[in-house]
C-alpha atoms as a PDB file:
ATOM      1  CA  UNK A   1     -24.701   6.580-117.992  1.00  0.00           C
ATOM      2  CA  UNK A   2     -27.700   8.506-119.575  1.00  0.00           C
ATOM      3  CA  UNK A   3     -27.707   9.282-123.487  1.00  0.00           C
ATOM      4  CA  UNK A   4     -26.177  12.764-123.117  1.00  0.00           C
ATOM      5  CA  UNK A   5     -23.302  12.047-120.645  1.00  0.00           C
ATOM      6  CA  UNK A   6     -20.628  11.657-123.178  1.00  0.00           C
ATOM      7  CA  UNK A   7     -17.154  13.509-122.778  1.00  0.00           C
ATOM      8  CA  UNK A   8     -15.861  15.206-125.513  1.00  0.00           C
ATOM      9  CA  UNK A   9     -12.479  14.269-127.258  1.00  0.00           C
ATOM     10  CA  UNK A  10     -11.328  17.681-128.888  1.00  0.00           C
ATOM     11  CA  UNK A  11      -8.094  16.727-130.322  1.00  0.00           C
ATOM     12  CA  UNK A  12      -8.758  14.937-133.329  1.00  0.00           C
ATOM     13  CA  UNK A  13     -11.544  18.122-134.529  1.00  0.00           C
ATOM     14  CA  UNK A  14      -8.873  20.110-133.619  1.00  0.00           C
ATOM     15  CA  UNK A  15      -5.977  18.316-134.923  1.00  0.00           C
ATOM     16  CA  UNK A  16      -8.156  18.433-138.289  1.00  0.00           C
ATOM     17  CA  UNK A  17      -8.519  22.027-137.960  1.00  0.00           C
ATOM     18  CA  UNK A  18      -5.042  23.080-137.354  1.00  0.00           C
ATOM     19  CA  UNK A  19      -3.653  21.268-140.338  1.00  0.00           C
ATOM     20  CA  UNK A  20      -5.987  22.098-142.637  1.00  0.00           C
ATOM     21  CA  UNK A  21      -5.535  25.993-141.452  1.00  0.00           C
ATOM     22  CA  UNK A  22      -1.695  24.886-142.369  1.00  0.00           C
ATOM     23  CA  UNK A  23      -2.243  23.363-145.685  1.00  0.00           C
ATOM     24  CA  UNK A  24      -4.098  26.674-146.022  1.00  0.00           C
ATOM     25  CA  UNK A  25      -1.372  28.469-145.821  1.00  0.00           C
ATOM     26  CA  UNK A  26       1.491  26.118-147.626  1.00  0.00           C
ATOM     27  CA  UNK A  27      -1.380  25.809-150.656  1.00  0.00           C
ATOM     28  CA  UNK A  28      -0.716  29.661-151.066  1.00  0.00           C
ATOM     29  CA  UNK A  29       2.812  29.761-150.575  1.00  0.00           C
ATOM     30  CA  UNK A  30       3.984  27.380-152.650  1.00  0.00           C
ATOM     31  CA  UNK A  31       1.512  27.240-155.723  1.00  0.00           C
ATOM     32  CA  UNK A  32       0.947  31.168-155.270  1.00  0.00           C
ATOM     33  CA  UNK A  33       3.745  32.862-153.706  1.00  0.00           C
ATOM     34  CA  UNK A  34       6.607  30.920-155.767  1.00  0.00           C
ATOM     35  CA  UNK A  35       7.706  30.976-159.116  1.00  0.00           C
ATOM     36  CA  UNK A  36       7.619  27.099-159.806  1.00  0.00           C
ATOM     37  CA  UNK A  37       4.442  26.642-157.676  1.00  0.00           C
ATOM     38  CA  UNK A  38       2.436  29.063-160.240  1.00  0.00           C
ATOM     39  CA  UNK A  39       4.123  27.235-162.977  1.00  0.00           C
ATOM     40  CA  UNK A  40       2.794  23.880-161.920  1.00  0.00           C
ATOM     41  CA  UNK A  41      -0.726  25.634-161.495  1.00  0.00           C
ATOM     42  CA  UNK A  42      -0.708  27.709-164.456  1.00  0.00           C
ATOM     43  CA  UNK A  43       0.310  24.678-166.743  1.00  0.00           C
ATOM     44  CA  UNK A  44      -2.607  23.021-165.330  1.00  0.00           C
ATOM     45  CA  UNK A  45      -4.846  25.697-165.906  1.00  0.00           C
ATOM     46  CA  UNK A  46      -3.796  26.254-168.861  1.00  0.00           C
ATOM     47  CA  UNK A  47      -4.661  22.665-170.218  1.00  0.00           C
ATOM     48  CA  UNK A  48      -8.160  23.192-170.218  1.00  0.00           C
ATOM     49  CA  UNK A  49      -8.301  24.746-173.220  1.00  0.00           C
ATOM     50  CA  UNK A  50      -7.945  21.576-174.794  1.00  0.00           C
ATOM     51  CA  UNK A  51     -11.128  20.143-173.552  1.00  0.00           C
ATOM     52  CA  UNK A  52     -13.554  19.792-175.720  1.00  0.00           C
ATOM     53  CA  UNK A  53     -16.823  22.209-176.337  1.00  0.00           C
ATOM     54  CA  UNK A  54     -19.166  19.636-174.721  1.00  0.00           C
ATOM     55  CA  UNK A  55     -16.839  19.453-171.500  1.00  0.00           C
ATOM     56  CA  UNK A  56     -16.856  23.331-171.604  1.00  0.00           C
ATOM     57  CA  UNK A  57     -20.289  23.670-171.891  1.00  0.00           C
ATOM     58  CA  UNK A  58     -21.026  20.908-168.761  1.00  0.00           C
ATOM     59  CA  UNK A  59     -18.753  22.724-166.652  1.00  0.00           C
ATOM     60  CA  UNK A  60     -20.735  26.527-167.426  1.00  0.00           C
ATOM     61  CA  UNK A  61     -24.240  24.422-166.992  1.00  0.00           C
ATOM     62  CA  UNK A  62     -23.171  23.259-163.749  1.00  0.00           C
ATOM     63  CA  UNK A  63     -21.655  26.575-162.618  1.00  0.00           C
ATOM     64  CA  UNK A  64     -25.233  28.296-162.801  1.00  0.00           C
ATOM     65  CA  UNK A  65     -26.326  25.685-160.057  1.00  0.00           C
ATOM     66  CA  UNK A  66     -24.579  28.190-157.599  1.00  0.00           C
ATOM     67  CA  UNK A  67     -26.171  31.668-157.011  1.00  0.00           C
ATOM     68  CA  UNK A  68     -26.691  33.356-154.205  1.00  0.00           C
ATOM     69  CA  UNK A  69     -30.506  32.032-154.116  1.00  0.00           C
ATOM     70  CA  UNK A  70     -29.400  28.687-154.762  1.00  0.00           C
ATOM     71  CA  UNK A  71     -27.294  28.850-151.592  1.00  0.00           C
ATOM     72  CA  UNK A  72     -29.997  30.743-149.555  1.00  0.00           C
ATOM     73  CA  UNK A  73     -32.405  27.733-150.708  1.00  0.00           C
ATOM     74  CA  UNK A  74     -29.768  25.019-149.665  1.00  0.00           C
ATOM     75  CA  UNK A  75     -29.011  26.766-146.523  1.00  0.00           C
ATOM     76  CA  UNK A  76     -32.543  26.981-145.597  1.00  0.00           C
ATOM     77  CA  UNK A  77     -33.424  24.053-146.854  1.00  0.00           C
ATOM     78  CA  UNK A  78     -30.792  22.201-144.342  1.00  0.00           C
ATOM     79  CA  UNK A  79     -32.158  24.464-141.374  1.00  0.00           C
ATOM     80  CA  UNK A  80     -35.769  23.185-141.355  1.00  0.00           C
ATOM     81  CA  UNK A  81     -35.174  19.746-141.948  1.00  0.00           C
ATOM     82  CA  UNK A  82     -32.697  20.023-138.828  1.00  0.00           C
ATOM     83  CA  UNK A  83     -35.613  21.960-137.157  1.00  0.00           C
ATOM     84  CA  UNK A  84     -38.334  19.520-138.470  1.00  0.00           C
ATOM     85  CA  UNK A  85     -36.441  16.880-135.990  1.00  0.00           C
ATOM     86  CA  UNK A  86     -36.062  19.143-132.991  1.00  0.00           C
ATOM     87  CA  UNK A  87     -32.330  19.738-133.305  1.00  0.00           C
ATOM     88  CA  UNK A  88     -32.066  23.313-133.243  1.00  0.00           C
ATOM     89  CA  UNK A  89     -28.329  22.857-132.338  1.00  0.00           C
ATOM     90  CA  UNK A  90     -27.996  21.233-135.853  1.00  0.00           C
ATOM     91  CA  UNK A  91     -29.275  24.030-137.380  1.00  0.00           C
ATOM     92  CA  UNK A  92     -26.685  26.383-136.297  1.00  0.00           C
ATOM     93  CA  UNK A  93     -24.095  23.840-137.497  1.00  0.00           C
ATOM     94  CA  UNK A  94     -25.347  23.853-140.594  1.00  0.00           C
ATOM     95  CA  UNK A  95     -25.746  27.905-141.265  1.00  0.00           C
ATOM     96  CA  UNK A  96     -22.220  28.238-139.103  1.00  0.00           C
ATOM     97  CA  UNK A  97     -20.328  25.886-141.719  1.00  0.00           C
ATOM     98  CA  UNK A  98     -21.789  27.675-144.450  1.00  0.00           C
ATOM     99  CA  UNK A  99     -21.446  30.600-143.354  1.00  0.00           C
ATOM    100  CA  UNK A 100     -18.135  30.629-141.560  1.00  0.00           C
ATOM    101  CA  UNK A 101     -16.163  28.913-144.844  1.00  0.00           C
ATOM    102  CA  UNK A 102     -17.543  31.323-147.084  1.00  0.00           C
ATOM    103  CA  UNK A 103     -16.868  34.458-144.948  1.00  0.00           C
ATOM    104  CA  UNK A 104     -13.476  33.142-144.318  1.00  0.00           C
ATOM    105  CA  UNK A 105     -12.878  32.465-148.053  1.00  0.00           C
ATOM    106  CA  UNK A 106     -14.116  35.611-148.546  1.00  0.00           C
ATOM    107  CA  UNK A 107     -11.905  37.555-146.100  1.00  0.00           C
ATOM    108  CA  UNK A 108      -8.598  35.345-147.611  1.00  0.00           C
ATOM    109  CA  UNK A 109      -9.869  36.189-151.302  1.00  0.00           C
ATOM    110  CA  UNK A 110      -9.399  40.108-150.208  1.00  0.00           C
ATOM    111  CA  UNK A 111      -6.665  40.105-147.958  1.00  0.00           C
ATOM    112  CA  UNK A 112      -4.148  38.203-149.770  1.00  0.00           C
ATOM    113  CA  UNK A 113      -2.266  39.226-153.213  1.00  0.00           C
ATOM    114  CA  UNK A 114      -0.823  37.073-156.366  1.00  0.00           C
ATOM    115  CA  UNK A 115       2.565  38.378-157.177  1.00  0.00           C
ATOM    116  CA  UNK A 116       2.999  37.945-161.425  1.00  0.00           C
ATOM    117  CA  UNK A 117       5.993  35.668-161.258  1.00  0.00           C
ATOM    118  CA  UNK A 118       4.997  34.513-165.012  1.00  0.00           C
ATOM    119  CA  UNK A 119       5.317  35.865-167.783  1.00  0.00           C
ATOM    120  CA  UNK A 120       2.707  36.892-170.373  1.00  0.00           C
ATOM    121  CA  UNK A 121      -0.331  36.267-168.020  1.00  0.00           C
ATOM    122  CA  UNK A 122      -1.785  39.964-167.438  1.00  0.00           C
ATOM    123  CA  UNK A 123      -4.819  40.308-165.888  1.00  0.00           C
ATOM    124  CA  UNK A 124      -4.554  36.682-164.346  1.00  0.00           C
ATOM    125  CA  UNK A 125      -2.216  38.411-161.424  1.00  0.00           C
ATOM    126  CA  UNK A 126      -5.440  39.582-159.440  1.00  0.00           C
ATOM    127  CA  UNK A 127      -5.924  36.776-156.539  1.00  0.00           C
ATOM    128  CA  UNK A 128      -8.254  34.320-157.212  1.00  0.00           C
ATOM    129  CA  UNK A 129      -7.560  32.139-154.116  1.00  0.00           C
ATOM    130  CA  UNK A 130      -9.772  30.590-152.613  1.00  0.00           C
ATOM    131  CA  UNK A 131     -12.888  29.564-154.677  1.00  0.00           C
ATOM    132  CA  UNK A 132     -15.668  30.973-153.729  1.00  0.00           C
ATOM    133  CA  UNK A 133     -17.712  28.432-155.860  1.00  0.00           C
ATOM    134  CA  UNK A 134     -15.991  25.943-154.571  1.00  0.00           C
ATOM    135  CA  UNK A 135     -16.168  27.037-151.246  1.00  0.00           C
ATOM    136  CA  UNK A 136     -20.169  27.000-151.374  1.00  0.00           C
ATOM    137  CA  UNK A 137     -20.271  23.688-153.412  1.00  0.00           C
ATOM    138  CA  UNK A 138     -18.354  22.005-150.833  1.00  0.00           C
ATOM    139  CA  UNK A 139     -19.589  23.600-147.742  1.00  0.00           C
ATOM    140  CA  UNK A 140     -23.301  22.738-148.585  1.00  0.00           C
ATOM    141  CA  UNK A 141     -22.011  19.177-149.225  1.00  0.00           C
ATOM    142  CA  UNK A 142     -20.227  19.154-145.969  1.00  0.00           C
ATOM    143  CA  UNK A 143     -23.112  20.499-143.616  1.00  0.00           C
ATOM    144  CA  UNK A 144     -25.175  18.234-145.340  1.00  0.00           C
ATOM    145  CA  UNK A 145     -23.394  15.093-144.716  1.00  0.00           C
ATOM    146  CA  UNK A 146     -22.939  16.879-140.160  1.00  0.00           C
ATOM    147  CA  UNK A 147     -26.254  17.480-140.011  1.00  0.00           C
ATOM    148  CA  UNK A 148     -27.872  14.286-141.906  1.00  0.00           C
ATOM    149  CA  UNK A 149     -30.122  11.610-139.856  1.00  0.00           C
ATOM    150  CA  UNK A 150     -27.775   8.733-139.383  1.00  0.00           C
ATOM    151  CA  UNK A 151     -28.859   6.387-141.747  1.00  0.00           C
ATOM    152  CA  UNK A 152     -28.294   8.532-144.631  1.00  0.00           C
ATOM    153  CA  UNK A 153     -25.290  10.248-143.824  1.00  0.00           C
ATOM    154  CA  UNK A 154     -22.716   7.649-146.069  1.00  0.00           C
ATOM    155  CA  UNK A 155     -24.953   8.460-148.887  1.00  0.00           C
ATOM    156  CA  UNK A 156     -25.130  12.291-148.085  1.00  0.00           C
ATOM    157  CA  UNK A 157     -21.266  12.213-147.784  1.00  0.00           C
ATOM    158  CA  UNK A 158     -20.648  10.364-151.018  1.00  0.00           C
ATOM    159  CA  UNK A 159     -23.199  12.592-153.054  1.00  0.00           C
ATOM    160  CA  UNK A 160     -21.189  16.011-151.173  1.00  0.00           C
ATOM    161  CA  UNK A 161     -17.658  14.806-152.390  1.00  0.00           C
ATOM    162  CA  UNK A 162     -19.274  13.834-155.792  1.00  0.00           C
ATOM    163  CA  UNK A 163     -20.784  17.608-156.080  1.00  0.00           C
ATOM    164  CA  UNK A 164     -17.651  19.512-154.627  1.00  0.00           C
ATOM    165  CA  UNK A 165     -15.150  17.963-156.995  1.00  0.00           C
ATOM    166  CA  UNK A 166     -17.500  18.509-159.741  1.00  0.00           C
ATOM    167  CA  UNK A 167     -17.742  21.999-158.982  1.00  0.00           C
ATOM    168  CA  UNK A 168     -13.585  22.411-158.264  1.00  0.00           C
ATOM    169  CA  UNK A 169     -13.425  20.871-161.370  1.00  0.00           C
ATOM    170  CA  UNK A 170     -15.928  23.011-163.410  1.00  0.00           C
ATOM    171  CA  UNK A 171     -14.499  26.542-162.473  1.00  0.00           C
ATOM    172  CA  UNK A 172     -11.143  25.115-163.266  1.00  0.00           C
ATOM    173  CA  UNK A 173     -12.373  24.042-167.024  1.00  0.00           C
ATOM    174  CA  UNK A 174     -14.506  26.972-167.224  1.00  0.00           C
ATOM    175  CA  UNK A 175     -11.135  29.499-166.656  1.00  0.00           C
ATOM    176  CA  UNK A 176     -12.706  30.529-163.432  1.00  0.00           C
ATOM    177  CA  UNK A 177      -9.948  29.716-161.160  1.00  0.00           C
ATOM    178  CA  UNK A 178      -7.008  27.501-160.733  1.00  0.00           C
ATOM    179  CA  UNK A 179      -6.373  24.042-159.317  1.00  0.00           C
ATOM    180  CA  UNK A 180      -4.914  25.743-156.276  1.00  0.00           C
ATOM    181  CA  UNK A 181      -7.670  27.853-155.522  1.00  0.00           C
ATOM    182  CA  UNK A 182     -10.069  24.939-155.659  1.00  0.00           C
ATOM    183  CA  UNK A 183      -7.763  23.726-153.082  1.00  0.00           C
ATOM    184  CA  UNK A 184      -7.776  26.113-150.766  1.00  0.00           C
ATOM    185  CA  UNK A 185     -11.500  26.540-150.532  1.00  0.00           C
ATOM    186  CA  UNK A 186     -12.077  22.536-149.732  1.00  0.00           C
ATOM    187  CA  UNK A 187      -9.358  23.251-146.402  1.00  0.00           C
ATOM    188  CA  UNK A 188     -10.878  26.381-145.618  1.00  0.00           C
ATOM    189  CA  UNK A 189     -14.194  24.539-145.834  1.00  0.00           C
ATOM    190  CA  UNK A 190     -13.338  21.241-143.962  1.00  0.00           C
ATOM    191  CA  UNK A 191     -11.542  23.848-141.533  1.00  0.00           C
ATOM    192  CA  UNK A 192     -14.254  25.195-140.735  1.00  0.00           C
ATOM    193  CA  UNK A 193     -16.551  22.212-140.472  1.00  0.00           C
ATOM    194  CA  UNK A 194     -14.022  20.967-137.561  1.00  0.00           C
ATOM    195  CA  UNK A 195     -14.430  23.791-135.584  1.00  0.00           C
ATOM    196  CA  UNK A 196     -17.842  24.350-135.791  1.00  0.00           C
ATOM    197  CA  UNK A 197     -18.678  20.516-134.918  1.00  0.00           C
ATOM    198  CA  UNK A 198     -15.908  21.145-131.647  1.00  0.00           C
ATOM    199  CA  UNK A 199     -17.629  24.755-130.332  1.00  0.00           C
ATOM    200  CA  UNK A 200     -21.316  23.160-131.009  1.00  0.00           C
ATOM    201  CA  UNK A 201     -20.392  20.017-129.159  1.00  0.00           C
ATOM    202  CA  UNK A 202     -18.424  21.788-126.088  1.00  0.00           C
ATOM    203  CA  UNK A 203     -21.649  24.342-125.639  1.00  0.00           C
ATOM    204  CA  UNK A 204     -24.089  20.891-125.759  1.00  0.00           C
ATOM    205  CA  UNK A 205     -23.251  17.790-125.719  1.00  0.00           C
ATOM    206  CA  UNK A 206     -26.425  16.809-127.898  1.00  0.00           C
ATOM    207  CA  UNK A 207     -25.586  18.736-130.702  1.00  0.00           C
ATOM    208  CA  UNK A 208     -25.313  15.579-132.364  1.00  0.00           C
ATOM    209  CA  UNK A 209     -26.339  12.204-132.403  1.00  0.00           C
ATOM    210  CA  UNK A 210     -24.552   9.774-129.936  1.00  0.00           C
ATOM    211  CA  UNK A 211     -26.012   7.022-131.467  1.00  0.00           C
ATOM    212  CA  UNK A 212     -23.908   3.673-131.927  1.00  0.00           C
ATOM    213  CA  UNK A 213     -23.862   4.259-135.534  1.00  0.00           C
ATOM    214  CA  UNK A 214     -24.105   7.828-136.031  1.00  0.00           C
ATOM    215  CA  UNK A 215     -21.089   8.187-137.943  1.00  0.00           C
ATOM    216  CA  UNK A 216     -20.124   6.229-140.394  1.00  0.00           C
ATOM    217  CA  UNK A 217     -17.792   2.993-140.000  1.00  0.00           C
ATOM    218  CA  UNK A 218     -13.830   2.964-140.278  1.00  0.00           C
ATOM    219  CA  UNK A 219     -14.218   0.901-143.398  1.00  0.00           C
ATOM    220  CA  UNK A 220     -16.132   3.623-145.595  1.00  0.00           C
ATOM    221  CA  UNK A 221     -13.645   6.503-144.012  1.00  0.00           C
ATOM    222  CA  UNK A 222     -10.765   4.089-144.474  1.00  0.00           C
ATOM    223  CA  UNK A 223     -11.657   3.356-148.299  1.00  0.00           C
ATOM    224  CA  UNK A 224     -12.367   7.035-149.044  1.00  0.00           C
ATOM    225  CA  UNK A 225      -9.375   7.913-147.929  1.00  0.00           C
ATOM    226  CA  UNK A 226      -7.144   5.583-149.435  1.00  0.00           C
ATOM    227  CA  UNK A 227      -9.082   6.493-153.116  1.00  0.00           C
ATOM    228  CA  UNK A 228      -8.581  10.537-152.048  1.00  0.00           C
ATOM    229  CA  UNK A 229      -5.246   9.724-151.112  1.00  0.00           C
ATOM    230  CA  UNK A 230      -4.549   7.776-154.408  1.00  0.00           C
ATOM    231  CA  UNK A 231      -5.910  10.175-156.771  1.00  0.00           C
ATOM    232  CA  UNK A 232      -4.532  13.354-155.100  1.00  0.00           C
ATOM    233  CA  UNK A 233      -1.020  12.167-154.886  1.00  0.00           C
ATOM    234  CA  UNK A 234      -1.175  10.627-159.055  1.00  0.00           C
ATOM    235  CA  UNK A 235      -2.616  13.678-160.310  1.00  0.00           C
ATOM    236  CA  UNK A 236       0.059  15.424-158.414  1.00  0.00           C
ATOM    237  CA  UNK A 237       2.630  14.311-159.460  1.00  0.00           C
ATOM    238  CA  UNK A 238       1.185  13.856-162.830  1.00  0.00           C
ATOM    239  CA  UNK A 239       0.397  17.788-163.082  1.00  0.00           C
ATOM    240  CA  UNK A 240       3.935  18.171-161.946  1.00  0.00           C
ATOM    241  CA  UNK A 241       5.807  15.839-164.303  1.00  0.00           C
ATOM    242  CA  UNK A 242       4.098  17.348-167.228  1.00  0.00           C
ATOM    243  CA  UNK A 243       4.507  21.262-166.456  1.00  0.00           C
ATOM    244  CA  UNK A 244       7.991  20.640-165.559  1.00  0.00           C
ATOM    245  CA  UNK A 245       8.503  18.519-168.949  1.00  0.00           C
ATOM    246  CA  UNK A 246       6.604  21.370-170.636  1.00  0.00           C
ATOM    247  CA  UNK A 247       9.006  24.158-169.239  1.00  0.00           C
ATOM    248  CA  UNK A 248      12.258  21.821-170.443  1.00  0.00           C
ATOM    249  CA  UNK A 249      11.272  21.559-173.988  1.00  0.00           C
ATOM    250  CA  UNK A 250      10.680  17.393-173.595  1.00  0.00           C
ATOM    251  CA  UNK A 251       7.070  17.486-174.878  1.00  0.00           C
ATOM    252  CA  UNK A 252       4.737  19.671-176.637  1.00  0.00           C
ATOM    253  CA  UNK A 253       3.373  22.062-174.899  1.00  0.00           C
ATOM    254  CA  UNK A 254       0.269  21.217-176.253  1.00  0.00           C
ATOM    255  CA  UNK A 255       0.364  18.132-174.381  1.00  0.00           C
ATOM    256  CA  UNK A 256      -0.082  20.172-171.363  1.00  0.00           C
ATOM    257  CA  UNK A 257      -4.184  18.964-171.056  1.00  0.00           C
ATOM    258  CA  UNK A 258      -2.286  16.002-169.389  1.00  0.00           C
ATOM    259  CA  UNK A 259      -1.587  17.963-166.483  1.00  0.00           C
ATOM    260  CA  UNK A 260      -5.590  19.444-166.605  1.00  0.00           C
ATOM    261  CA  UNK A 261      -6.275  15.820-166.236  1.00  0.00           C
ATOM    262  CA  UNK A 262      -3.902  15.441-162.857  1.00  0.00           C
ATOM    263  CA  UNK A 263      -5.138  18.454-161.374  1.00  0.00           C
ATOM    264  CA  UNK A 264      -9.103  17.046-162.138  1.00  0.00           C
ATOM    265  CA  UNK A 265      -7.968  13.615-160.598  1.00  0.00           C
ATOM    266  CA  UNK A 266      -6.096  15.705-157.280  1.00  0.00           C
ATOM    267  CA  UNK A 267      -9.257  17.546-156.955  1.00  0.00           C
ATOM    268  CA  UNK A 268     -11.494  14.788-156.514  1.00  0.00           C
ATOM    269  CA  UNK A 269      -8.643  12.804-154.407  1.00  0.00           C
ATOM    270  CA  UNK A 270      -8.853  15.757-151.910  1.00  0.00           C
ATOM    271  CA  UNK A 271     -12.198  16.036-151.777  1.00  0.00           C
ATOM    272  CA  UNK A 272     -12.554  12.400-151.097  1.00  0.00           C
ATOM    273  CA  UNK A 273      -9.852  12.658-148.225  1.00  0.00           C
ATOM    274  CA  UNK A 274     -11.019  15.976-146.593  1.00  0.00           C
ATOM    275  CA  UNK A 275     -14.316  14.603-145.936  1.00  0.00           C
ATOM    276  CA  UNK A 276     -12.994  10.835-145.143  1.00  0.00           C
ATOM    277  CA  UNK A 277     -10.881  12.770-142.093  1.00  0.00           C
ATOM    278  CA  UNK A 278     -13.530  15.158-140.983  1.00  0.00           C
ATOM    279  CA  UNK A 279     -16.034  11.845-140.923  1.00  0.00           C
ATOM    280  CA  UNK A 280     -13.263  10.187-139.240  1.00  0.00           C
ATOM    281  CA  UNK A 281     -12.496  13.190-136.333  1.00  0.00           C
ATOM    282  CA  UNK A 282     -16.366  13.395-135.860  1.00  0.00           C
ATOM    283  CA  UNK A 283     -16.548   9.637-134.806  1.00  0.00           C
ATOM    284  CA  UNK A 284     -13.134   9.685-132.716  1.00  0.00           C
ATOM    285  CA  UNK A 285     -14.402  13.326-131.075  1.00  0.00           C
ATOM    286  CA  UNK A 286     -18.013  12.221-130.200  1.00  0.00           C
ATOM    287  CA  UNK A 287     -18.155   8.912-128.919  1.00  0.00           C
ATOM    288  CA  UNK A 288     -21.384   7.120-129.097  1.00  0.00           C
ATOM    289  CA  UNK A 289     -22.926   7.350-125.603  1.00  0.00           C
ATOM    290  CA  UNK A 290     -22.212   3.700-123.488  1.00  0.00           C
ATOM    291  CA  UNK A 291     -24.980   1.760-123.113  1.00  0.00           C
ATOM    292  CA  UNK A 292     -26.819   1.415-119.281  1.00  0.00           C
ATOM    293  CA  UNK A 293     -25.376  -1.264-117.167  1.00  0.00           C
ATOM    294  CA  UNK A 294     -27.294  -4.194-116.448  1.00  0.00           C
ATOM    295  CA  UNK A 295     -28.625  -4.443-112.941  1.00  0.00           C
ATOM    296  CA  UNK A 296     -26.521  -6.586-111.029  1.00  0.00           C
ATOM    297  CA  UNK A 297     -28.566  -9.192-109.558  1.00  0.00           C
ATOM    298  CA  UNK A 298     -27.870  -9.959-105.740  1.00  0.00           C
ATOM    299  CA  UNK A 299     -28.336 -13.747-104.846  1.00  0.00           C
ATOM    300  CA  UNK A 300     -29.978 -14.455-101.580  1.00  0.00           C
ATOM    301  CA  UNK A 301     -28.342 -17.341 -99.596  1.00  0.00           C
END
């Protein structure tokens, strides 16, 4: 079997791409669209004000890392180094990705409306979901990690979940946005990477690497997501417990930086799992080409 003459598995990339287009849409219609949903996410939004000056100040510094030239200089940057190695078909992926999550963020962001359920919030009714910061943070992190050379690509994938949940946390601290709309822009972005990896690979088979270890190992998926899963369901539920608390009168409502805390540790949890499953989907959708058979050697009597 030569190097190229893999077949492609499409359902996990697409499995990956239909659910996160789902938890798209149940992101928005619970946390958005519902009265208790934009409680949970307001509390937690609202909880940030608590943080201190120097945590307020981080989060602005590392906002100004994203600008349209800093994308235009990541994007290109991720083009020629796929180009450098002869993979034009990795360069596509990696503009596509970018491109694609943040046009389809983009699209969401203007087609789709925040009803003021809440009391006392004014202005904060215009939509703010997705994040478009987000949405770039993580997508750059995300093309990075599809279009690395092998060797690197646990380390590119670490350092991409490390940046995105910075970001998702930044805008959040900052006032930008709202846990949920963080949220939304790491689907829409790991979405998007699934479908992207599943077109490039059906129009060539080489698109990527079909080496034995291209992707990385079920161990470093597995752990990932069992830490992403961890941390997204505790600050959860730890968001939720202290909104609802909050709205009953049990606690403070000062105390309400608690929940700021769960939504930080659910934003790094789903970052951690998003890109554990796409890594995963990638390495159970591309197969690593089999290696040539060994002449069989023919004994003469």
């Amino acid at each position: 079997m030569s190097a190229a003459s893999r077949s492609l598995r499409p359902l996990p990339l697409l499995g990956l791409a239909l659910t996160c287009a789902a938890g798209v849409a149940v992101t928005y219609a619970v946390l958005v669209r519902t009265r208790h949903g934009q409680r949970i996410d307001q509390g937690a939004y609202d909880g940030r004000v608590l943080a201190s000056g120097h945590a307020h100040a981080a989060a602005d510094q590392l906002l100004t890392t994203i600008s349209v030239g800093t994308l235009a200089l990541a994007t290109g940057a991720l083009v020629l180094q796929a180009l450098a190695r002869r993979r034009i078909p990795l360069a596509a992926v990696a503009g596509s990705v970018i491109g694609g999550a943040l046009v389809t963020t983009e699209v969401l962001k203007h087609t789709l409306s925040r009803p003021g359920l809440l009391p006392h919030t004014g202005h904060e009714f215009q939509n703010t979901f997705p994040s478009g910061h987000s949405t770039i943070a993580f997508g750059v992190g995300v093309a990075a990690t599809m279009v690395a050379p092998p060797r690197l690509r646990m380390l590119v994938a670490t350092l991409a979940v490390a940046y995105g949940a910075a970001v998702g946390i930044a805008v959040v601290a900052a006032g930008w946005h709202r846990p949920s709309d963080v949220g939304g822009a790491f689907l829409v972005v790991t979405g998007t990477a699934a479908v992207v990896a599943l077109v490039s690979e059906a129009v060539d088979r080489r698109t990527f690497s079909n080496r034995p270890r291209a992707w990385p190992r079920a161990a470093f998926t597995g752990g990932a997501a069992f830490l992403g899963v961890g941390l997204l369901a505790t600050g959860f539920v730890a968001a939720v417990a202290i909104a609802a608390a909050s709205r009953a009168g049990r606690i403070h409502w000062t105390l309400v930086d608690g929940a700021f805390v769960g939504a930080c540790a659910a934003i790094a949890g789903l970052a951690a799992l998003l890109m554990a499953l796409l890594l995963w989907a990638l390495r159970s959708a591309l197969p690593s080409a089999a290696a040539p058979e060994s002449p069989t050697l023919v004994r003469h009597s």
